[in-house]
Protein backbone atom coordinates (compact mmCIF):
# COMPACT_ATOMS: atom_id res chain seq x y z
CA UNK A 1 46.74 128.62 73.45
CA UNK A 2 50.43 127.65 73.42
CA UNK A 3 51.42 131.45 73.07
CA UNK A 4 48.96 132.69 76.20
CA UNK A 5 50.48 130.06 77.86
CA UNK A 6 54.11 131.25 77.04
CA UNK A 7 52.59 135.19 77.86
CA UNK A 8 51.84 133.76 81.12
CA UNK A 9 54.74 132.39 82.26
CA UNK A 10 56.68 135.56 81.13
CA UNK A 11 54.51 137.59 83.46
CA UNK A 12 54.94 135.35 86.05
CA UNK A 13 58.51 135.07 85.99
CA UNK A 14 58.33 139.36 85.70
CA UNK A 15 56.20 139.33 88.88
CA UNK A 16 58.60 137.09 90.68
CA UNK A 17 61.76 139.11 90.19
CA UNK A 18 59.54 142.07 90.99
CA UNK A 19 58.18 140.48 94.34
CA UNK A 20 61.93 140.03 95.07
CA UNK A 21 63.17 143.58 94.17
CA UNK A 22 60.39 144.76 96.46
CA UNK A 23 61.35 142.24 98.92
CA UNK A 24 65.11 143.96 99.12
CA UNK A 25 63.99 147.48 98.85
CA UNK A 26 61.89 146.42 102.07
CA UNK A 27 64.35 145.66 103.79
CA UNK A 28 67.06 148.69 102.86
CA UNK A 29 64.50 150.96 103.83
CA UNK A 30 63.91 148.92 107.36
CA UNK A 31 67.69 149.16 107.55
CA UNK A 32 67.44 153.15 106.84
CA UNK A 33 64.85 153.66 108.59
CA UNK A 34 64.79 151.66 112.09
CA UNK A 35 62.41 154.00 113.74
CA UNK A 36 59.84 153.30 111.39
CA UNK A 37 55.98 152.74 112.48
CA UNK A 38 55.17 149.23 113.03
CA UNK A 39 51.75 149.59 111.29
CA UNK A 40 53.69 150.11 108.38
CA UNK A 41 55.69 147.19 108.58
CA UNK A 42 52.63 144.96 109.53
CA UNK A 43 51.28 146.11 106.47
CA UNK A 44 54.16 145.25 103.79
CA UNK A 45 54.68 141.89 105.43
CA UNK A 46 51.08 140.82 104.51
CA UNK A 47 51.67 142.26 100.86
CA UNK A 48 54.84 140.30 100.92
CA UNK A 49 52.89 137.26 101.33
CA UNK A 50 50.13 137.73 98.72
CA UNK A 51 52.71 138.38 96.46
CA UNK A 52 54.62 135.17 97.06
CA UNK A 53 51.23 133.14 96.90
CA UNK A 54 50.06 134.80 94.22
CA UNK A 55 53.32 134.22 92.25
CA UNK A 56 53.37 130.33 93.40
CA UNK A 57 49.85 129.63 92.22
CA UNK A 58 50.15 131.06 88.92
CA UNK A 59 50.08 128.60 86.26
CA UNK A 60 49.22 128.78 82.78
CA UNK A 61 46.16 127.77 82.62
CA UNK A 62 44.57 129.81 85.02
CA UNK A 63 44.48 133.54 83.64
CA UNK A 64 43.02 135.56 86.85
CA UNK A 65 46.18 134.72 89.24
CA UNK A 66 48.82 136.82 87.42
CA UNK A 67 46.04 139.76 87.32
CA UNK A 68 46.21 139.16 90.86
CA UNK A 69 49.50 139.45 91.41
CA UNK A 70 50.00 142.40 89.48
CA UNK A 71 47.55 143.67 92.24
CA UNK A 72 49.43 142.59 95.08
CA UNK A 73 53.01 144.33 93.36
CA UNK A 74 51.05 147.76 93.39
CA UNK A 75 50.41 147.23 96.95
CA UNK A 76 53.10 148.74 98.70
CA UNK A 77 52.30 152.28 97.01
CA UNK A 78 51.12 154.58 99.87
CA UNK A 79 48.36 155.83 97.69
CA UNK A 80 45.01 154.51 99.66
CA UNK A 81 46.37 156.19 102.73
CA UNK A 82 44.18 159.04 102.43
CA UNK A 83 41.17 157.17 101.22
CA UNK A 84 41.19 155.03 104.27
CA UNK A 85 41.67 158.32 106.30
CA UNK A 86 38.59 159.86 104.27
CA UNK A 87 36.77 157.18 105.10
CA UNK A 88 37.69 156.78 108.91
CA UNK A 89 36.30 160.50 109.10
CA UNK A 90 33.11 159.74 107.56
CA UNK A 91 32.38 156.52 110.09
CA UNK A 92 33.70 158.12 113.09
CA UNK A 93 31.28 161.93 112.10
CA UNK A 94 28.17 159.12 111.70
CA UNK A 95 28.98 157.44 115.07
CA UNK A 96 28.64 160.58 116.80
CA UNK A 97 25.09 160.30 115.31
CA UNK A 98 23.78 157.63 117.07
CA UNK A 99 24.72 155.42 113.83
CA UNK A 100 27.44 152.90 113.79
CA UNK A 101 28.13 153.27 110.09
CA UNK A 102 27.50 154.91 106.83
CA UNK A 103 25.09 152.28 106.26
CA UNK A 104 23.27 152.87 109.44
CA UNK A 105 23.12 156.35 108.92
CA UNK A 106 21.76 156.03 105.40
CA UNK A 107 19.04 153.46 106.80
CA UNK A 108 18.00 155.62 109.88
CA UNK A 109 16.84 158.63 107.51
CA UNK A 110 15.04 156.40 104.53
CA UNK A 111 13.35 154.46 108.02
CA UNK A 112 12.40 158.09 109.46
CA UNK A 113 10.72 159.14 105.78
CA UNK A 114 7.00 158.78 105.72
CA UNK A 115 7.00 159.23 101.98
CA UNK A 116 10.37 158.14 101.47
CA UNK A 117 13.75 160.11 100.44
CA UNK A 118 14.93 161.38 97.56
CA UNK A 119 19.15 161.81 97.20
CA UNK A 120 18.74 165.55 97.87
CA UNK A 121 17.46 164.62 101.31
CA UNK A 122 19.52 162.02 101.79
CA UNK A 123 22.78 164.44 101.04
CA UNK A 124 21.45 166.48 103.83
CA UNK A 125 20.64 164.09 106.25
CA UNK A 126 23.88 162.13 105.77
CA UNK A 127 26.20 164.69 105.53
CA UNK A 128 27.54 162.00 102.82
CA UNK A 129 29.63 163.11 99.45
CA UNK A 130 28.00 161.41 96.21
CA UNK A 131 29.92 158.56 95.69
CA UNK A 132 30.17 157.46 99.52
CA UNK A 133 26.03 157.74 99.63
CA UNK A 134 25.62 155.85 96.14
CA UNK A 135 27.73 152.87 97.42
CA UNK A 136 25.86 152.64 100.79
CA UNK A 137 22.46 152.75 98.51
CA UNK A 138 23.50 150.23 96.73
CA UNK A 139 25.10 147.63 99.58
CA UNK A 140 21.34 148.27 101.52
CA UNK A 141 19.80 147.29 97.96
CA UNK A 142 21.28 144.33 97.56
CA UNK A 143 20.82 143.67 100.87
CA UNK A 144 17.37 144.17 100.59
CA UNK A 145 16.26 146.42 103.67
CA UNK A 146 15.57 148.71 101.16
CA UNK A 147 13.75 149.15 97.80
CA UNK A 148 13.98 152.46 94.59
CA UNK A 149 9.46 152.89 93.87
CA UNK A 150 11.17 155.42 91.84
CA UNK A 151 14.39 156.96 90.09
CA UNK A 152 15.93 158.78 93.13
CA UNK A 153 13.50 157.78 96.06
CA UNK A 154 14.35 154.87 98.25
CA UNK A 155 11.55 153.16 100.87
CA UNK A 156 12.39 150.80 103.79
CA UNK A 157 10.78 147.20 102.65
């Protein structure tokens, strides 16, 4: 226990200096940079903050918060960009639809199905890649607006 404990405060102490390296980097590249998009720098100061809580309320007994923090240090990475984008397509191609979301869109077709629809038809329907039509399955299952009778074929309840 003594030596998680120990592990612990090392990364802690890791993630700190990080949070700080990050913290100056920040601000050379708002220095570089003045002309730089405010939705960017609304962004990183949110991050900023995470990381600083994150770093405060790790203690040694609890094991999720460093986890966290690790998390948080990964945050300024530009990398979801383009997954957000993805997505923003996807909402914004449904709303011309008459839906308001994936979701929607999803629930308007399995509503419309007498005998209720199968992935194929849903992929169709949707206009929805794999993954983006699996999650909103699964969100309006555990909701519970709708039910699988079988593998593949989803009814309204």
């Amino acid at each position: 226990m003594k030596k998680m404990q120990t592990q612990l405060k090392s990364v802690a102490k890791t993630l700190g200096e990080l949070a700080k390296k990050v913290e100056m980097l920040t601000g050379e590249l708002a220095k570089a940079a003045p002309a730089a998009k405010p939705a960017k720098k609304t962004k990183a100061a949110p991050a900023k903050a995470k990381k600083a809580k994150a770093v405060k309320a790790a203690k040694p007994a609890k094991k999720a918060k460093p986890a966290k923090a690790a998390k948080a240090a990964k945050a300024p990475k530009a990398a979801k960009a383009p997954k957000a984008a993805k997505a923003a397509k996807s909402v914004k191609a449904d709303a011309g639809k008459g839906g308001a979301t994936v979701l929607d869109s999803v629930f308007d077709v399995i509503k419309k199905a007498k005998n209720g629809a199968n992935i194929s038809t849903l992929k169709t329907k949707t206009k929805l890649e794999a993954r983006q039509l699996s999650n909103a399955l699964y969100k309006l299952t555990k909701k519970g607006v709708i039910e699988a009778r079988s593998r593949g074929v989803y009814f309204k309840k």
